[in-house]
PDB file of N, CA and C in Angstrom:
ATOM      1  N   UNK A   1      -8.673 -21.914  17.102  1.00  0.00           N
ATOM      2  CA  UNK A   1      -7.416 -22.621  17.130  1.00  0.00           C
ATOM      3  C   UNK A   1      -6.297 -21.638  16.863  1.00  0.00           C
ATOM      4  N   UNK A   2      -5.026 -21.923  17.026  1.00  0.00           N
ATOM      5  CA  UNK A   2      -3.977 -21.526  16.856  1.00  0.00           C
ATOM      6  C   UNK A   2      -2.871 -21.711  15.882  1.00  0.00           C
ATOM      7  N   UNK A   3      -1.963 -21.207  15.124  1.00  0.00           N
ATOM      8  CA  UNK A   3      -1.029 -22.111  14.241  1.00  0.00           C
ATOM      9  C   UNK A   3       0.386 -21.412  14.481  1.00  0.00           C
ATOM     10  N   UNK A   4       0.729 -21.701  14.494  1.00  0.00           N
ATOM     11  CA  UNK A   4       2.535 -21.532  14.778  1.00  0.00           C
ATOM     12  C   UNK A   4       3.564 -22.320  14.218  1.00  0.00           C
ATOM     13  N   UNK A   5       4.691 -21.898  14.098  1.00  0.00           N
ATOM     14  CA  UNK A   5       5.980 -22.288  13.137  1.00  0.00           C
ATOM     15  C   UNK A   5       6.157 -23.393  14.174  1.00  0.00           C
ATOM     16  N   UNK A   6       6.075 -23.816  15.443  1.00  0.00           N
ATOM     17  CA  UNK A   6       6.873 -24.817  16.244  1.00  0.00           C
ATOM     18  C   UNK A   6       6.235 -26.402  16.257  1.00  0.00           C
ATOM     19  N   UNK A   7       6.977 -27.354  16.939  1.00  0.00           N
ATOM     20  CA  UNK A   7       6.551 -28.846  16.497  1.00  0.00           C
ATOM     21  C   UNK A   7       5.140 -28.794  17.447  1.00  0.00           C
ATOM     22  N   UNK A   8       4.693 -29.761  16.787  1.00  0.00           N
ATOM     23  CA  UNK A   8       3.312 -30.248  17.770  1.00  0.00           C
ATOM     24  C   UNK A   8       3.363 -30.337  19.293  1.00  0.00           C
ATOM     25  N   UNK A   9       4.679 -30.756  19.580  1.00  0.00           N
ATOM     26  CA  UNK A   9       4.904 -31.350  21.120  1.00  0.00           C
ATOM     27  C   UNK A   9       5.270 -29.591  21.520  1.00  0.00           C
ATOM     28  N   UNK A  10       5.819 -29.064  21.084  1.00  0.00           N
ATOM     29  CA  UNK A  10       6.242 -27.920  21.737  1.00  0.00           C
ATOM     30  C   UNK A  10       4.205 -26.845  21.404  1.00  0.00           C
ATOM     31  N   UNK A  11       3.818 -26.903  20.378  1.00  0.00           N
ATOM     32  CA  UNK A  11       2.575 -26.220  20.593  1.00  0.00           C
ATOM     33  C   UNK A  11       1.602 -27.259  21.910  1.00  0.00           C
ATOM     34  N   UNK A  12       1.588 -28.035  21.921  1.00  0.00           N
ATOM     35  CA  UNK A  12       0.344 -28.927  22.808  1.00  0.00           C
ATOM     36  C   UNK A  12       1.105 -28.659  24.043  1.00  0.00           C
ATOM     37  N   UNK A  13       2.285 -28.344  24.462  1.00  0.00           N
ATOM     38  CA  UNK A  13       3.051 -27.805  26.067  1.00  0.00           C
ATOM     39  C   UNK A  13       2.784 -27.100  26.266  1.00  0.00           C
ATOM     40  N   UNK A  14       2.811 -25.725  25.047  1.00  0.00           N
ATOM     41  CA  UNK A  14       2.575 -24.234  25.499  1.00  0.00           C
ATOM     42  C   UNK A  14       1.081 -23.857  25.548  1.00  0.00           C
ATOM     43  N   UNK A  15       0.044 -24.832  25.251  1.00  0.00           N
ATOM     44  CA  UNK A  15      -1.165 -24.679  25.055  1.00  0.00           C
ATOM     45  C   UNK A  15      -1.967 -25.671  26.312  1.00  0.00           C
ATOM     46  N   UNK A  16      -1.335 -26.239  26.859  1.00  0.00           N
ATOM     47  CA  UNK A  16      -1.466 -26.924  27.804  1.00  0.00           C
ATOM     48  C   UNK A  16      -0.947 -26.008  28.995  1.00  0.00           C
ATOM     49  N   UNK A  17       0.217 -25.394  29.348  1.00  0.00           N
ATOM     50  CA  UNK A  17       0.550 -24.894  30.232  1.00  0.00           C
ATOM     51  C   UNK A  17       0.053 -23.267  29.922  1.00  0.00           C
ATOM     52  N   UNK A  18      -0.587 -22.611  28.893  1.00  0.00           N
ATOM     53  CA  UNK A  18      -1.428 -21.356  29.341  1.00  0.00           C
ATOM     54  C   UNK A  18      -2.846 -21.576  29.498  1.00  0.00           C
ATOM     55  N   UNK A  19      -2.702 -22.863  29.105  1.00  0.00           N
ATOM     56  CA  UNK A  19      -4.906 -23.287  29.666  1.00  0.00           C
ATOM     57  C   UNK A  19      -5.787 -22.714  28.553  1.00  0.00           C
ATOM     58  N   UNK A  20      -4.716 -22.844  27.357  1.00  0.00           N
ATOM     59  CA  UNK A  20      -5.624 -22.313  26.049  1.00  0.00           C
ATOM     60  C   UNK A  20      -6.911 -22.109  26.346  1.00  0.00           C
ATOM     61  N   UNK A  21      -7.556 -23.619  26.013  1.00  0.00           N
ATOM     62  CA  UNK A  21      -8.823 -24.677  25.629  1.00  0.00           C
ATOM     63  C   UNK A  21      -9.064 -24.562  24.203  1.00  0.00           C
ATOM     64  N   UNK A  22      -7.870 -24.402  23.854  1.00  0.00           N
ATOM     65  CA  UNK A  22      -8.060 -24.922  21.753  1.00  0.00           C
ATOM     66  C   UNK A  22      -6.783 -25.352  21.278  1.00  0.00           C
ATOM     67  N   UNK A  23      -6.689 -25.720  20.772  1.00  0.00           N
ATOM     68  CA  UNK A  23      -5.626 -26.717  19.907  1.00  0.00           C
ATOM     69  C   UNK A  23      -4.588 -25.371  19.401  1.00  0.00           C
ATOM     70  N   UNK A  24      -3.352 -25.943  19.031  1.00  0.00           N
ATOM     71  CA  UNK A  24      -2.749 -24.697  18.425  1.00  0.00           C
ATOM     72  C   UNK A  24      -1.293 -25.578  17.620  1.00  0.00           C
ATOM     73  N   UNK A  25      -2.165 -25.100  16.139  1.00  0.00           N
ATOM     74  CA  UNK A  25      -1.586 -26.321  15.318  1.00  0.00           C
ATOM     75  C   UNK A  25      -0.295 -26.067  14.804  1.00  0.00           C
ATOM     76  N   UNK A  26       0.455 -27.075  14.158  1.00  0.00           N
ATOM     77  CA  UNK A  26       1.848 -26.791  14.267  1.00  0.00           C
ATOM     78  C   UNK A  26       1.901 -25.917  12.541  1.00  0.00           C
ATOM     79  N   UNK A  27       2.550 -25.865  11.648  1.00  0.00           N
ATOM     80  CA  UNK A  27       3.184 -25.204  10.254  1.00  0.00           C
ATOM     81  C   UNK A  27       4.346 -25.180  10.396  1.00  0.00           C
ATOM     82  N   UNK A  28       5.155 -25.875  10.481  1.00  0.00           N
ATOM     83  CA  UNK A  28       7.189 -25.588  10.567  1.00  0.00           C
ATOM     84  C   UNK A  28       7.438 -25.614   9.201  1.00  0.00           C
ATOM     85  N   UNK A  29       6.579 -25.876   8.114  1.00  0.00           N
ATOM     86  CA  UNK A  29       7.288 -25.487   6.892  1.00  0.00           C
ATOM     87  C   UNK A  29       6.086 -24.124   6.323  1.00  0.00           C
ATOM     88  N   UNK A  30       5.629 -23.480   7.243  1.00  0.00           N
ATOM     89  CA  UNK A  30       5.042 -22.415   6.791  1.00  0.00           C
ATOM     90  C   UNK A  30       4.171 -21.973   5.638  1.00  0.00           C
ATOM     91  N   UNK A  31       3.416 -23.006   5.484  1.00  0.00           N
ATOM     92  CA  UNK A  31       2.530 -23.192   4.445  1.00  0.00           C
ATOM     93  C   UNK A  31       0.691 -22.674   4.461  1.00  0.00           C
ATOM     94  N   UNK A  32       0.861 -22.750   5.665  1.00  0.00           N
ATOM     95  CA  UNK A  32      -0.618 -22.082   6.093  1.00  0.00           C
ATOM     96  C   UNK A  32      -0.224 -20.566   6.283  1.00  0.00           C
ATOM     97  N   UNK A  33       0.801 -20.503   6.854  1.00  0.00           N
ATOM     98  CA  UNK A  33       1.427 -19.179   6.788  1.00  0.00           C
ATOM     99  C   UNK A  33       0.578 -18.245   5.854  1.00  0.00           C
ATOM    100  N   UNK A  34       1.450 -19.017   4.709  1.00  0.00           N
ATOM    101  CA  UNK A  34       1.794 -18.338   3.042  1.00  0.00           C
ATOM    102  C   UNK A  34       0.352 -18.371   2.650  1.00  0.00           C
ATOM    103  N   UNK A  35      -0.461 -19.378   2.992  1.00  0.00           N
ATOM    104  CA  UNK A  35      -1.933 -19.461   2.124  1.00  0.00           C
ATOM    105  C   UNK A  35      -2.435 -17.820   2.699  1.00  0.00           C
ATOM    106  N   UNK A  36      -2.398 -17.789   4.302  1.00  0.00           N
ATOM    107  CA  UNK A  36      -2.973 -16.649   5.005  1.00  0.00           C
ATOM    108  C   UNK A  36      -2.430 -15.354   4.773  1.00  0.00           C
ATOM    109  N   UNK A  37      -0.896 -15.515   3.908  1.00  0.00           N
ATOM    110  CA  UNK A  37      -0.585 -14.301   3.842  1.00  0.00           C
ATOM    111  C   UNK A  37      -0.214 -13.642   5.043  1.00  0.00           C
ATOM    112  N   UNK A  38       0.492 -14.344   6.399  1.00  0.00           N
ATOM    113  CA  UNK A  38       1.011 -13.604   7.261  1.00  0.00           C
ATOM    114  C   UNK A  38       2.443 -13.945   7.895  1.00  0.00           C
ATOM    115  N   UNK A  39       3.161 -14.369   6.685  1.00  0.00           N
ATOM    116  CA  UNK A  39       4.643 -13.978   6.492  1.00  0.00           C
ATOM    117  C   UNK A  39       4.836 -12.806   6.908  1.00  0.00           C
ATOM    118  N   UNK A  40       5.967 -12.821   7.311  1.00  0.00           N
ATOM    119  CA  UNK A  40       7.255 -11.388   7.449  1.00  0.00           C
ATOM    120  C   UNK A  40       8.122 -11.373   6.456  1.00  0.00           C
ATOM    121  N   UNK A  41       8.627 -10.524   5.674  1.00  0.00           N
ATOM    122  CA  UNK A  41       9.798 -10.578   5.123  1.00  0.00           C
ATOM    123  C   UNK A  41      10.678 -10.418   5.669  1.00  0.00           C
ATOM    124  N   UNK A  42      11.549 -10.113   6.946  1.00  0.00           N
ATOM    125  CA  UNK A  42      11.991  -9.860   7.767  1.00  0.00           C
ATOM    126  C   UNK A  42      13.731  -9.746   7.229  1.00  0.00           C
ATOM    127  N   UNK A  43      14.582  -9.088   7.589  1.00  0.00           N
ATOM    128  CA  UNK A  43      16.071  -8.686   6.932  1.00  0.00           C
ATOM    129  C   UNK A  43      16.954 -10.284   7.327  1.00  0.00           C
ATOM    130  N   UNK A  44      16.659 -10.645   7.868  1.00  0.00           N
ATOM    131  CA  UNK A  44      17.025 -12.496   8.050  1.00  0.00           C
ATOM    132  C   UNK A  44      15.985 -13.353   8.106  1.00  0.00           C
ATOM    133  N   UNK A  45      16.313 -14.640   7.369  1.00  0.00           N
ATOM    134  CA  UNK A  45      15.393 -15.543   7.097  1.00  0.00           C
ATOM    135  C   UNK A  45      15.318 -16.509   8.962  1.00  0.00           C
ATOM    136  N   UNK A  46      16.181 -16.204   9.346  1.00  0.00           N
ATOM    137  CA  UNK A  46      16.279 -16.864  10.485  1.00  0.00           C
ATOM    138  C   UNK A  46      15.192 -16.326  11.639  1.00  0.00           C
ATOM    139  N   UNK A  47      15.027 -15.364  11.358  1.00  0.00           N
ATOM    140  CA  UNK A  47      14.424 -13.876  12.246  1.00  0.00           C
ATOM    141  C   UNK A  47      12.565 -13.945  12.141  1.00  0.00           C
ATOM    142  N   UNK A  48      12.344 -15.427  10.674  1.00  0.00           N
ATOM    143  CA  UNK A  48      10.989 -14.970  10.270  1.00  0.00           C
ATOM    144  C   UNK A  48       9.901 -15.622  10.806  1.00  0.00           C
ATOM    145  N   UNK A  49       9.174 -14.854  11.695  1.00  0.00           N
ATOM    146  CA  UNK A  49       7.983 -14.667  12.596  1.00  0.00           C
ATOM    147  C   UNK A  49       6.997 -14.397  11.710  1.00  0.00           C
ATOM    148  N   UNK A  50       5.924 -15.099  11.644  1.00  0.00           N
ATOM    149  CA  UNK A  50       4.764 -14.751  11.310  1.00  0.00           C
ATOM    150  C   UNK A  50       3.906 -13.753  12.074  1.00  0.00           C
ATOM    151  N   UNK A  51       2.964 -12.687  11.079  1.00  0.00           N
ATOM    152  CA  UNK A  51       2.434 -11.801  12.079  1.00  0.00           C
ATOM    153  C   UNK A  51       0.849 -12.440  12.672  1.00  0.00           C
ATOM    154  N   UNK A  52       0.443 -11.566  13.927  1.00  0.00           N
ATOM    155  CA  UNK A  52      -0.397 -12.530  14.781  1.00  0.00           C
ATOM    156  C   UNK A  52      -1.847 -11.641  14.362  1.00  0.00           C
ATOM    157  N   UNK A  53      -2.299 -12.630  13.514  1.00  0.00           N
ATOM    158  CA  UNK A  53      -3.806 -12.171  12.998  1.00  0.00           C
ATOM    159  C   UNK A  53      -4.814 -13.266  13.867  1.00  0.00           C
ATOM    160  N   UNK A  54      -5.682 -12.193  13.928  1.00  0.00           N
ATOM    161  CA  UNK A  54      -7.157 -13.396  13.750  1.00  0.00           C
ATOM    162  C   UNK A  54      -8.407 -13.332  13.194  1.00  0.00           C
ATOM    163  N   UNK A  55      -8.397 -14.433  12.677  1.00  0.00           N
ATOM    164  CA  UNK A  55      -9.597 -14.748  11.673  1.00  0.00           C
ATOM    165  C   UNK A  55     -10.860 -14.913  12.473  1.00  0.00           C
ATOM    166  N   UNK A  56     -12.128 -14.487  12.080  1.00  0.00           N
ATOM    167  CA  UNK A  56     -13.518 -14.786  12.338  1.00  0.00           C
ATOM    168  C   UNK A  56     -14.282 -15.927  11.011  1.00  0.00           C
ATOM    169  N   UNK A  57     -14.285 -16.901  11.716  1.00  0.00           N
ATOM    170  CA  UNK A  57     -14.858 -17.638  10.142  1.00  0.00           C
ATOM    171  C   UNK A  57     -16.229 -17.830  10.146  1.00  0.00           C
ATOM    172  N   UNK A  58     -16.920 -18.140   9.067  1.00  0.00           N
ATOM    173  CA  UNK A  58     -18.057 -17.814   8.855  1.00  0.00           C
ATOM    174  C   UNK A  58     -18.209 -19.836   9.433  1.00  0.00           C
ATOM    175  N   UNK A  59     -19.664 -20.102   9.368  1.00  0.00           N
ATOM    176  CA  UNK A  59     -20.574 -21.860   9.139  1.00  0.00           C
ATOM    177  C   UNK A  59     -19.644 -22.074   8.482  1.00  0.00           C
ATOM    178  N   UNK A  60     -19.740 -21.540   7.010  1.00  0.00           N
ATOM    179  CA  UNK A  60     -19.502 -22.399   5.567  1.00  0.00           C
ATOM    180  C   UNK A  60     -17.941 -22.465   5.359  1.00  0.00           C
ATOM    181  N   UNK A  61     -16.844 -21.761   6.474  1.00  0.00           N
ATOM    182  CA  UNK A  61     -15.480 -21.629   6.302  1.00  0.00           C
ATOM    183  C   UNK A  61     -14.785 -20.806   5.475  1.00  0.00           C
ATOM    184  N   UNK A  62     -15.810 -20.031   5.521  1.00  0.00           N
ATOM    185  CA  UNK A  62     -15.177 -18.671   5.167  1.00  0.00           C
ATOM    186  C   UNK A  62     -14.970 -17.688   5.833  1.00  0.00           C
ATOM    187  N   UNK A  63     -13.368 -17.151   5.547  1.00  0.00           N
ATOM    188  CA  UNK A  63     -13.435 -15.784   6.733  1.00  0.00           C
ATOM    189  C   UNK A  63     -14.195 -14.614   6.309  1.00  0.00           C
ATOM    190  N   UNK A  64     -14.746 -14.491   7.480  1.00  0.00           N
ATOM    191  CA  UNK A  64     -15.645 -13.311   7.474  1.00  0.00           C
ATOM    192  C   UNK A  64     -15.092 -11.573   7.688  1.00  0.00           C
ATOM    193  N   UNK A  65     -13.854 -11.980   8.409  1.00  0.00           N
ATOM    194  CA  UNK A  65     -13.327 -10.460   9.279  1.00  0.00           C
ATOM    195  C   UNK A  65     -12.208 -11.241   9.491  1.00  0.00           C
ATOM    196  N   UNK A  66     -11.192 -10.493   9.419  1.00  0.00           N
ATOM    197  CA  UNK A  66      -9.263 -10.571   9.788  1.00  0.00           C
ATOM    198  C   UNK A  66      -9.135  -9.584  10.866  1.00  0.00           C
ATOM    199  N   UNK A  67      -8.124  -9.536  11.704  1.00  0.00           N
ATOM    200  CA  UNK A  67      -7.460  -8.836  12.712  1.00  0.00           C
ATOM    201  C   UNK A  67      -6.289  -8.626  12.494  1.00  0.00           C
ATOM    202  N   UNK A  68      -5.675  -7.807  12.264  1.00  0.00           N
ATOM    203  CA  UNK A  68      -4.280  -8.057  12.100  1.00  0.00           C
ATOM    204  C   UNK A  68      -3.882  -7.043  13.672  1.00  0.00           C
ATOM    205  N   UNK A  69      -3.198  -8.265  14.657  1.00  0.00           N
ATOM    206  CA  UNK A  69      -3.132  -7.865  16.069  1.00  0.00           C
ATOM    207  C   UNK A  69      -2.004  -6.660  16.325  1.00  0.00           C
ATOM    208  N   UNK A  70      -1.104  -7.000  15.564  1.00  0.00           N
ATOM    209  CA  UNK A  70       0.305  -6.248  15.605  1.00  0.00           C
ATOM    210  C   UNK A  70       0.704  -6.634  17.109  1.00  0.00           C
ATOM    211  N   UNK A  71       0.939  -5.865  17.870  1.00  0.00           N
ATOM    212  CA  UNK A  71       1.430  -6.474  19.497  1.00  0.00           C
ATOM    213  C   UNK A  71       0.602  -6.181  20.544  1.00  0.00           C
ATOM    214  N   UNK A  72      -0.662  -5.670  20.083  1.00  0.00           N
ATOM    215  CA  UNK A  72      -1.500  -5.620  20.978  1.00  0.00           C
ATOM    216  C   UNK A  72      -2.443  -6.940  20.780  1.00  0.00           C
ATOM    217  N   UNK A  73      -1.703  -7.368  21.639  1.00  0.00           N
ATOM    218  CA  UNK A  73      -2.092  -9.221  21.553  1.00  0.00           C
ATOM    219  C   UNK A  73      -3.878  -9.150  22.511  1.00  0.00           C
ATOM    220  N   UNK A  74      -3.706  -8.550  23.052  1.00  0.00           N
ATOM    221  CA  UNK A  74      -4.781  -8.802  24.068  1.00  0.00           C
ATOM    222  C   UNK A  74      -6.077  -7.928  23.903  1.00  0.00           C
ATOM    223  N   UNK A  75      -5.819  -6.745  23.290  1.00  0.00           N
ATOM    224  CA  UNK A  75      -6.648  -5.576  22.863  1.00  0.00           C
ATOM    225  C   UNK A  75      -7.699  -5.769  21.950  1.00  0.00           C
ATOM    226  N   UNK A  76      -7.517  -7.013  20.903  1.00  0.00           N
ATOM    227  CA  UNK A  76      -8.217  -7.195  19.426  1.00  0.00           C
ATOM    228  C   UNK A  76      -9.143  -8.020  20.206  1.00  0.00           C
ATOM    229  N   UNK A  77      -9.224  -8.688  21.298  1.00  0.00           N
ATOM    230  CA  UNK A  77     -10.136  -9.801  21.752  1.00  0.00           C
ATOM    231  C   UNK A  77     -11.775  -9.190  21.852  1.00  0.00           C
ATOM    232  N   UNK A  78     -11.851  -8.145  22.380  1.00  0.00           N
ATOM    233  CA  UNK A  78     -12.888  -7.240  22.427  1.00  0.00           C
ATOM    234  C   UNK A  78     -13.632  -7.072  21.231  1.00  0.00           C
ATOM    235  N   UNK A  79     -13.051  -6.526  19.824  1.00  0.00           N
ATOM    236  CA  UNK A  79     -13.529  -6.388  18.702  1.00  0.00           C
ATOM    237  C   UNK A  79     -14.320  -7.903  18.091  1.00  0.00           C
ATOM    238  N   UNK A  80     -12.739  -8.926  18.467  1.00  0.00           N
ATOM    239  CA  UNK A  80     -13.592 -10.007  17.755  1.00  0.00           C
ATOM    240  C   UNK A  80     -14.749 -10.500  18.382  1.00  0.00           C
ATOM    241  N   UNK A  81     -14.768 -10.384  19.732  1.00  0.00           N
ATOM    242  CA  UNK A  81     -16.053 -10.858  20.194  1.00  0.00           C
ATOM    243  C   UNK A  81     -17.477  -9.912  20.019  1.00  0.00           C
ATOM    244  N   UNK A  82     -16.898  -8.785  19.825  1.00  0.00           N
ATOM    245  CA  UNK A  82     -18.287  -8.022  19.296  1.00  0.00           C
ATOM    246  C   UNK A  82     -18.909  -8.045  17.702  1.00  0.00           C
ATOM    247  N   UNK A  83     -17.771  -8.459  17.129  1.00  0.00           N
ATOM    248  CA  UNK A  83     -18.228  -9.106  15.953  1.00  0.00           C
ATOM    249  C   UNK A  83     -18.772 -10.351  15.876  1.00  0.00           C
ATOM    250  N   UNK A  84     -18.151 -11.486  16.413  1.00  0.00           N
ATOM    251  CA  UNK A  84     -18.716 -12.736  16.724  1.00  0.00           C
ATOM    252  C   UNK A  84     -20.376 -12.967  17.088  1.00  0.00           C
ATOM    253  N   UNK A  85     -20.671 -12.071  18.001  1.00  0.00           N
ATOM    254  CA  UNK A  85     -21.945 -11.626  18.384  1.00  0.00           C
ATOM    255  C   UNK A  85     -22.742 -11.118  17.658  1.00  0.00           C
ATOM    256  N   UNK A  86     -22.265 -10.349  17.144  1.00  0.00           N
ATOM    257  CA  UNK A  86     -22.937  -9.402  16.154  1.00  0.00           C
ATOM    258  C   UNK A  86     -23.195 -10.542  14.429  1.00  0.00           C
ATOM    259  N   UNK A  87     -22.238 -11.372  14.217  1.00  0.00           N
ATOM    260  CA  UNK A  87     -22.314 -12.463  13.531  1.00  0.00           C
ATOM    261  C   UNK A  87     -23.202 -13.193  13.531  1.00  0.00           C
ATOM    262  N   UNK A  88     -23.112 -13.662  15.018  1.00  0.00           N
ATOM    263  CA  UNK A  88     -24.172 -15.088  15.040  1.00  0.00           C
ATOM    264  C   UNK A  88     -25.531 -14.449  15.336  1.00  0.00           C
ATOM    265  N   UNK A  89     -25.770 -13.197  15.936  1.00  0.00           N
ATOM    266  CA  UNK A  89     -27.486 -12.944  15.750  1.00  0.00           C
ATOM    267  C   UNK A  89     -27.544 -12.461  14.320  1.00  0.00           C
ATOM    268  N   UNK A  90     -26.912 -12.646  13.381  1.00  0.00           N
ATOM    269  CA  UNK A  90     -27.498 -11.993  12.315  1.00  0.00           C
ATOM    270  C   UNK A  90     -27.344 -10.581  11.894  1.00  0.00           C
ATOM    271  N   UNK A  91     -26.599  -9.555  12.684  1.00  0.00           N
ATOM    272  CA  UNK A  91     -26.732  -8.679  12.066  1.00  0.00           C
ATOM    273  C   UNK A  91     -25.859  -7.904  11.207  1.00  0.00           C
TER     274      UNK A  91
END
């Protein structure tokens, strides 16, 4: 799944019109944010973007492995899936 600062209707458009196939949940008061720790402090509060991590979670809901993507949005996909793999057989 996904989480982002914007309303539900605006995440379920943009997740609908890139053909996700996962949900991408809303936070406009930035609270999952803050639990995850991927605030910006950024020099305006207006300006503040969360940074784009991704989590590998374990069965039991625990994260197992973080990504922190920085702007190579597309590059980290590789790692997590070789971890994912490498996860679910066990090793």
């Amino acid at each position: 799944m996904g989480i982002s600062y914007d309303s539900p209707e605006d995440n379920k458009a943009w997740a609908e019109m890139l053909d996700f196939g996962f949900p991408v949940l809303s936070d406009p008061d930035r609270e999952i944010a803050g639990a995850l720790d991927v605030r910006r402090e950024p020099p305006h509060p207006l300006f503040a973007l969360p940074r784009r991590v991704t989590y590998l979670i374990d069965p039991e809901g625990v994260v197992a492995e973080s990504y922190d993507v920085g702007r190579n949005i597309n590059g980290h996909a590789e790692e997590v899936l070789e971890d994912l793999q490498a996860f679910s057989s066990g090793s």
